[in-house]
PDB file of N, CA and C in Angstrom:
ATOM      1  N   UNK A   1       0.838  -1.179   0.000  1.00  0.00           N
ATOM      2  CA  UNK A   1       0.000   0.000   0.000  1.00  0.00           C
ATOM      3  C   UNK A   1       0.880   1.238   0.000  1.00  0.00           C
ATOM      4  N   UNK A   2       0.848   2.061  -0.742  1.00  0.00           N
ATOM      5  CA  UNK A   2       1.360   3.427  -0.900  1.00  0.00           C
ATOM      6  C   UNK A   2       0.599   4.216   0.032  1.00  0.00           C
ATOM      7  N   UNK A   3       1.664   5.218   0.526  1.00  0.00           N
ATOM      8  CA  UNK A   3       1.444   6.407   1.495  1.00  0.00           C
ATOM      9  C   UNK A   3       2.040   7.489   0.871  1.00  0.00           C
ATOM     10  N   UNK A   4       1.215   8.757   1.551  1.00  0.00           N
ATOM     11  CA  UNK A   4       1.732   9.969   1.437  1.00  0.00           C
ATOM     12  C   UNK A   4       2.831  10.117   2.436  1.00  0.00           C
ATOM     13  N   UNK A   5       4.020  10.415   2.178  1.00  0.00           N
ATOM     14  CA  UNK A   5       5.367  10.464   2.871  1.00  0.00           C
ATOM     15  C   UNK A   5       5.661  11.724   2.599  1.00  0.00           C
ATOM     16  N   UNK A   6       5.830  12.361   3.738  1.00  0.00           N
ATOM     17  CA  UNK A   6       6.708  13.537   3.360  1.00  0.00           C
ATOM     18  C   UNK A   6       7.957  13.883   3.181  1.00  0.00           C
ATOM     19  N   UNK A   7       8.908  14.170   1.885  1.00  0.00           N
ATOM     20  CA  UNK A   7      10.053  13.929   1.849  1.00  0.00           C
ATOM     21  C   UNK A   7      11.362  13.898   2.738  1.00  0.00           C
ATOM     22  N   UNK A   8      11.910  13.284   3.520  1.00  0.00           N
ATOM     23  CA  UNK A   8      13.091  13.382   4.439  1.00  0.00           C
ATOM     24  C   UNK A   8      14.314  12.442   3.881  1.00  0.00           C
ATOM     25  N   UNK A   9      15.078  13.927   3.452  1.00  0.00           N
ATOM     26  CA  UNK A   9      16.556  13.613   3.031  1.00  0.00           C
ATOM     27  C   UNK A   9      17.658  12.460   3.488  1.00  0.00           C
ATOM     28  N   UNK A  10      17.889  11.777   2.757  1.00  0.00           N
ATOM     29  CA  UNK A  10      18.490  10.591   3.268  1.00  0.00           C
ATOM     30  C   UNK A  10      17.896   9.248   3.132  1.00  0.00           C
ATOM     31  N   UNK A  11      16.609   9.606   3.465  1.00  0.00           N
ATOM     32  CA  UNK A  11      15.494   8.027   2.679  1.00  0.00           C
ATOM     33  C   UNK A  11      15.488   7.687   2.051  1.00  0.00           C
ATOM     34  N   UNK A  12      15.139   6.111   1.948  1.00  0.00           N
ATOM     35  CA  UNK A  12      15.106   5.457   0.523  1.00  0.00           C
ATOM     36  C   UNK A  12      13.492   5.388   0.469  1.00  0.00           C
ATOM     37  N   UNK A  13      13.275   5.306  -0.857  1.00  0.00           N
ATOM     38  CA  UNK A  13      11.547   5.269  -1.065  1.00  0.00           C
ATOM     39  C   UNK A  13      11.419   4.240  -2.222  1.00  0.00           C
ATOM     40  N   UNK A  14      10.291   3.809  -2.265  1.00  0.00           N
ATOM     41  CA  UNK A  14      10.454   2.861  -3.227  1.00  0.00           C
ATOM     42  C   UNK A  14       9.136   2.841  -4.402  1.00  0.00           C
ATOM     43  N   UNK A  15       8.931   3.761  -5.833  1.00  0.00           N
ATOM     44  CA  UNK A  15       7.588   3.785  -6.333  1.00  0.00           C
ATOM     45  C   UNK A  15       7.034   2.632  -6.890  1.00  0.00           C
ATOM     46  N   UNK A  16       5.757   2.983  -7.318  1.00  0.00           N
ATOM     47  CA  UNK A  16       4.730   1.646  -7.619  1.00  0.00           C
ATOM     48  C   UNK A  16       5.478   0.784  -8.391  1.00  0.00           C
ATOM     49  N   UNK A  17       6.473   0.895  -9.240  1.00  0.00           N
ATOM     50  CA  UNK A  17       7.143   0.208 -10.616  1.00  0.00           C
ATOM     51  C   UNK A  17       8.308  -0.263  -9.749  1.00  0.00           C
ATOM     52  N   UNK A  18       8.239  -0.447  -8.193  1.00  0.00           N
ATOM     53  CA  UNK A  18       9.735  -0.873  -7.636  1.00  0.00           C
ATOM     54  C   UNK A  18      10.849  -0.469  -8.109  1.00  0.00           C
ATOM     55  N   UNK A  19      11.197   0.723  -8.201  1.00  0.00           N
ATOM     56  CA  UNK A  19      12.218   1.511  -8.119  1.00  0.00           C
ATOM     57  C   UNK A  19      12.392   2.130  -7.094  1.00  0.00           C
ATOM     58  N   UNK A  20      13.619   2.092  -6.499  1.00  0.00           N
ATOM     59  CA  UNK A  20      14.325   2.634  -5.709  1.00  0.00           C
ATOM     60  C   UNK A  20      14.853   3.882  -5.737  1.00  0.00           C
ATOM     61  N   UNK A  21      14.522   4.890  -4.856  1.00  0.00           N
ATOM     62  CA  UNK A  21      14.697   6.199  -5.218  1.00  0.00           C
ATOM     63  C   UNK A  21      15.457   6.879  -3.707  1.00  0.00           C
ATOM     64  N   UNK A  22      15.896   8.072  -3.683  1.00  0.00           N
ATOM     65  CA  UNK A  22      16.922   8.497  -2.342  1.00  0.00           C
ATOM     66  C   UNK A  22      16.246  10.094  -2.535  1.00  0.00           C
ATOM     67  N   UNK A  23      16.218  10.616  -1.282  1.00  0.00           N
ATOM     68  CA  UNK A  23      15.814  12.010  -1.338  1.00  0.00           C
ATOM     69  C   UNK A  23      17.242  12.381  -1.193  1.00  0.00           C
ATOM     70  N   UNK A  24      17.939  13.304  -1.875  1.00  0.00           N
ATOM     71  CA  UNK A  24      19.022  13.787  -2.059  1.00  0.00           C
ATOM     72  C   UNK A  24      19.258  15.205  -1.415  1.00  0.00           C
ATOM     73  N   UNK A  25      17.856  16.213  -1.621  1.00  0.00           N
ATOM     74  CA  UNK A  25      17.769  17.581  -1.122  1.00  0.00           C
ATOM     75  C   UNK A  25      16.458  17.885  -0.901  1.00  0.00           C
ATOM     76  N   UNK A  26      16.300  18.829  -0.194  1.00  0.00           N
ATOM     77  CA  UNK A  26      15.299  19.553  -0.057  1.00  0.00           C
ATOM     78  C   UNK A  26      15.582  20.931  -0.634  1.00  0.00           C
ATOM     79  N   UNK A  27      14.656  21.982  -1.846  1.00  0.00           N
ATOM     80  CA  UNK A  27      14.931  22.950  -2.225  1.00  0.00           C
ATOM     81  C   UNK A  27      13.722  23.913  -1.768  1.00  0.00           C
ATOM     82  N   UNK A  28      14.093  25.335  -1.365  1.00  0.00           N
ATOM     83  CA  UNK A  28      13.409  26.095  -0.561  1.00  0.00           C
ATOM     84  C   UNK A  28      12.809  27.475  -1.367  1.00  0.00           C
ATOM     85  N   UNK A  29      11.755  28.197  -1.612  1.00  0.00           N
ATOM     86  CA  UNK A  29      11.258  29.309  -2.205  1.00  0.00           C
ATOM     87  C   UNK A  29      10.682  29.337  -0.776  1.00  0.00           C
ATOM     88  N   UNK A  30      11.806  30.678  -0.466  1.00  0.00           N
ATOM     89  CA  UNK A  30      11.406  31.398   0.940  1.00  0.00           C
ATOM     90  C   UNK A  30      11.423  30.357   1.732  1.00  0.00           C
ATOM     91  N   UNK A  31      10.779  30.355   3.160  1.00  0.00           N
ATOM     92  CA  UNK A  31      11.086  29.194   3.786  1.00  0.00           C
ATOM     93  C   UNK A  31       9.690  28.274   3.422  1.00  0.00           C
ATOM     94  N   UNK A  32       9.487  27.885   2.532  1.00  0.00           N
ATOM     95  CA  UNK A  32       8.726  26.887   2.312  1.00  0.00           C
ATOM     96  C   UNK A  32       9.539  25.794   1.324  1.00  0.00           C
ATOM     97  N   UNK A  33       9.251  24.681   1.467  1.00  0.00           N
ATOM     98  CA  UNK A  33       9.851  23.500   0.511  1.00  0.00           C
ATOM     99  C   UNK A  33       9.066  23.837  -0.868  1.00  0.00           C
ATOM    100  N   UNK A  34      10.347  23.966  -1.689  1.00  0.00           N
ATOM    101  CA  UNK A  34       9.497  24.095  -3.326  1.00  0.00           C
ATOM    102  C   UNK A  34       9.814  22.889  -4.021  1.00  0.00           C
ATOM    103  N   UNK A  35      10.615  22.223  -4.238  1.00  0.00           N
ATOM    104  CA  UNK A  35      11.175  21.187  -5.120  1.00  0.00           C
ATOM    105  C   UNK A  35      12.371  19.783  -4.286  1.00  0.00           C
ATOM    106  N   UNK A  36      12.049  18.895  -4.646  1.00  0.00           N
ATOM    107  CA  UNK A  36      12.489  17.431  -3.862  1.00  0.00           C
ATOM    108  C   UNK A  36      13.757  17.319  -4.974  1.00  0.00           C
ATOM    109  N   UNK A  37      14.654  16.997  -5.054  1.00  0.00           N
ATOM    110  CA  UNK A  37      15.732  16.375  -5.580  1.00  0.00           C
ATOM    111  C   UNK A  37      16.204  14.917  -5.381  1.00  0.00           C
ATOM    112  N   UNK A  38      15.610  13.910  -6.231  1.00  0.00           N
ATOM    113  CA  UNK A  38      15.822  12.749  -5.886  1.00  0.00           C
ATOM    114  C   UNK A  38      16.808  12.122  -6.925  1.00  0.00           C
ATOM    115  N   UNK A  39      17.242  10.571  -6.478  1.00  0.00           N
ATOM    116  CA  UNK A  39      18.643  10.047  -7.225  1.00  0.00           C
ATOM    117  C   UNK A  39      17.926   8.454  -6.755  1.00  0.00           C
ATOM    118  N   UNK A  40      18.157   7.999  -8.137  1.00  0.00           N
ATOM    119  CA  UNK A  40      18.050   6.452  -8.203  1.00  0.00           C
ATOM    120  C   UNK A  40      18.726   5.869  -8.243  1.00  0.00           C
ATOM    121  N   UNK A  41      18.503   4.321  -8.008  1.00  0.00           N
ATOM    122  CA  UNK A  41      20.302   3.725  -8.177  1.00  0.00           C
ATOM    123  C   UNK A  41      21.426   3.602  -9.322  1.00  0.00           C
ATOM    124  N   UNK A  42      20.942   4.193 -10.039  1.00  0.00           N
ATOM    125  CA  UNK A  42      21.701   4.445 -11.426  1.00  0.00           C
ATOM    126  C   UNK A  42      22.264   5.702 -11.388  1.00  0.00           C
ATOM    127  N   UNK A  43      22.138   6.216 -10.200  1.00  0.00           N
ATOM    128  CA  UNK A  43      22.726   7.527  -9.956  1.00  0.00           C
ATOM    129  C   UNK A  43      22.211   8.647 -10.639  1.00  0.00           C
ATOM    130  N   UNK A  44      21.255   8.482 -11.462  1.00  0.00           N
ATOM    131  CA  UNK A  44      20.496   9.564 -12.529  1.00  0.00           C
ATOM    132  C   UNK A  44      19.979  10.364 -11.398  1.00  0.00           C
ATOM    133  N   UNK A  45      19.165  11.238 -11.281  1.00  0.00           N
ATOM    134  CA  UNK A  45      18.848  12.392 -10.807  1.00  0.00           C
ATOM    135  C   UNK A  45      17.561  13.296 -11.176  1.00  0.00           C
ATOM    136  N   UNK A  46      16.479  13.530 -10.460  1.00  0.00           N
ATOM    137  CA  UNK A  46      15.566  14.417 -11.143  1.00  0.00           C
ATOM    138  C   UNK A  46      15.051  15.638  -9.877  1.00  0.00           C
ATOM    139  N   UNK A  47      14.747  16.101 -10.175  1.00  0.00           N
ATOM    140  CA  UNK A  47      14.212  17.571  -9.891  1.00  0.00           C
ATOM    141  C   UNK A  47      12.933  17.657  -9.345  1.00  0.00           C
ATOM    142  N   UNK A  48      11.656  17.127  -8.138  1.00  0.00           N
ATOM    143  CA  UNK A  48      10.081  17.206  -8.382  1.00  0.00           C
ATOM    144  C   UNK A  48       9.827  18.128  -7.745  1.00  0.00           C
ATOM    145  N   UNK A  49       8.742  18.453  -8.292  1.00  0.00           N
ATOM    146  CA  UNK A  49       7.940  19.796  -7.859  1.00  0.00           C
ATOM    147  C   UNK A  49       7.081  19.547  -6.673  1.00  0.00           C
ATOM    148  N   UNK A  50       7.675  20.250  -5.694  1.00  0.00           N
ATOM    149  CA  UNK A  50       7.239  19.450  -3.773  1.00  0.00           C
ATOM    150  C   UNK A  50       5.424  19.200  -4.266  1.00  0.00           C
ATOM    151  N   UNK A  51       5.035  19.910  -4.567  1.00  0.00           N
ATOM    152  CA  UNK A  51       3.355  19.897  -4.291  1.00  0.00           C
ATOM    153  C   UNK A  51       3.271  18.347  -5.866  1.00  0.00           C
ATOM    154  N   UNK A  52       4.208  18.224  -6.132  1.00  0.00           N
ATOM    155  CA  UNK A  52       3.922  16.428  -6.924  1.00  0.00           C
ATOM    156  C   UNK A  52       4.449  15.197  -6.088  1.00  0.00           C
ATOM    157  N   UNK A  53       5.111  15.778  -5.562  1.00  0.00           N
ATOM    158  CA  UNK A  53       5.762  14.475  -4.683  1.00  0.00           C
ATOM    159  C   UNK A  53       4.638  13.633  -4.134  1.00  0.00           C
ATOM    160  N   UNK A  54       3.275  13.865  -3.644  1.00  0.00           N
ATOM    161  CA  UNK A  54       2.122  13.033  -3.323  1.00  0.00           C
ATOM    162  C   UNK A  54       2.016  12.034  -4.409  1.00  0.00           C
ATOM    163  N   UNK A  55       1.934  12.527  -5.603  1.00  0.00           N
ATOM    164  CA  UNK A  55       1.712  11.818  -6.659  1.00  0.00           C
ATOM    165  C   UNK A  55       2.742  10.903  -6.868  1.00  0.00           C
ATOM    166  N   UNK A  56       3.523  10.502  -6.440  1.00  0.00           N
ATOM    167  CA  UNK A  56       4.665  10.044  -6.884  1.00  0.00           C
ATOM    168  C   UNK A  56       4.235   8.338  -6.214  1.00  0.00           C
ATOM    169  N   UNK A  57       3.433   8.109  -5.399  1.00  0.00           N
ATOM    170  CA  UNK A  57       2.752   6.892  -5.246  1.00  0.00           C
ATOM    171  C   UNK A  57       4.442   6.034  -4.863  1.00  0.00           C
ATOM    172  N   UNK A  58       4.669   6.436  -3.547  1.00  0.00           N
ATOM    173  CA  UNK A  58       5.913   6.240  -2.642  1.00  0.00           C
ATOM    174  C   UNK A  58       5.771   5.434  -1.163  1.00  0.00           C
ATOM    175  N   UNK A  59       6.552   4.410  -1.088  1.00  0.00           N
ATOM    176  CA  UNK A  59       6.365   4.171   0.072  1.00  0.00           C
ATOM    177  C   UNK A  59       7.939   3.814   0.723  1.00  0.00           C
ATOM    178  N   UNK A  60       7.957   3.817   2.021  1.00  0.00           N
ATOM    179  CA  UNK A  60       8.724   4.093   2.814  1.00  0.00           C
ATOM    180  C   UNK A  60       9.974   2.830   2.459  1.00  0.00           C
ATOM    181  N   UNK A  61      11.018   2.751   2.303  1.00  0.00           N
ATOM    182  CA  UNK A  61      12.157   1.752   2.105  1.00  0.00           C
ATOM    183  C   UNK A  61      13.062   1.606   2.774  1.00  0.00           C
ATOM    184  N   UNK A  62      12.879   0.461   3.793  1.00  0.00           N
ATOM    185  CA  UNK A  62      13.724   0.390   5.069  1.00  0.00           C
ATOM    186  C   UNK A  62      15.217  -0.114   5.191  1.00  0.00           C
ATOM    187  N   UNK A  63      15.501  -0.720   3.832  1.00  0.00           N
ATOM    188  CA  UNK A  63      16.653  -1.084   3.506  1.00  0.00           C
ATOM    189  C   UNK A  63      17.671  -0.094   3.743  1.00  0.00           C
ATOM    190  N   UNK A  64      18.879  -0.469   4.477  1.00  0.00           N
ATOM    191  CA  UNK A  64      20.152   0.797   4.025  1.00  0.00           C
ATOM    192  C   UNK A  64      20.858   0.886   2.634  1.00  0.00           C
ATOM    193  N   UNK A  65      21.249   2.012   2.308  1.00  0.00           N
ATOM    194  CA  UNK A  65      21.884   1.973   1.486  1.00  0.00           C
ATOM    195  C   UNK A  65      23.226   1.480   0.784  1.00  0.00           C
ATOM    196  N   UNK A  66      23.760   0.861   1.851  1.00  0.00           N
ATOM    197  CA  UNK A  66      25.061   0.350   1.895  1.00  0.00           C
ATOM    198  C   UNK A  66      24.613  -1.034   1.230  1.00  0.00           C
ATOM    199  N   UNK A  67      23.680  -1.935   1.602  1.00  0.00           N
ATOM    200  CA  UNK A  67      23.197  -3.124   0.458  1.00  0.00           C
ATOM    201  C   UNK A  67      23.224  -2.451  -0.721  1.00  0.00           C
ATOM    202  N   UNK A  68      22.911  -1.753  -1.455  1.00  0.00           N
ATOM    203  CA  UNK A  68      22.942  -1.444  -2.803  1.00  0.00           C
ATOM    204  C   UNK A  68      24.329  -0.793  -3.164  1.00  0.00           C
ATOM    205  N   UNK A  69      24.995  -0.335  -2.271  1.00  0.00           N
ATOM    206  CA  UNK A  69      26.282   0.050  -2.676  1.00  0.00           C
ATOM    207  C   UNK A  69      26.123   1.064  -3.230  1.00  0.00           C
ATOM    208  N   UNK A  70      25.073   1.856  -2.640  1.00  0.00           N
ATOM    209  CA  UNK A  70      24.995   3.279  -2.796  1.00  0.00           C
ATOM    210  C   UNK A  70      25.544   4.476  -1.761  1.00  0.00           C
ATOM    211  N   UNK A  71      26.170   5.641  -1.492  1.00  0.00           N
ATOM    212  CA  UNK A  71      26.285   6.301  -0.555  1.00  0.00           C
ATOM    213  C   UNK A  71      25.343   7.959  -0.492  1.00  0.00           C
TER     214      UNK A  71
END
């Protein structure tokens, strides 16, 4: 079951298509969160727009990152 998670840097998350995803940053317009910066295990990288991140149909991934040989 997917949850609404609110992004916290350092997590692994995992979307509906089982991909593995890492919150990398939090980006700020004024002090509000505007945009999530996430990194998959392919090291690729994307940019989401905080008020899409709900949509992103995410749930919590308890694994460390050191199994994937990610840092």
């Amino acid at each position: 079951m997917f949850m609404n998670h609110q992004p916290v840097v350092g997590n692994w998350y995992m979307n509906k298509t089982g991909k593995l995803l890492k919150v990398k940053m939090l980006m700020y317009a004024d002090t509000r969160p505007s945009s999530v910066v996430i990194e998959y295990l392919d090291g690729s990288r994307q940019i989401v727009d905080y008020t899409s991140w709900s949509c992103l149909e995410l749930h919590r991934h308890a694994q460390e990152a050191a199994q994937f040989g990610v840092h």
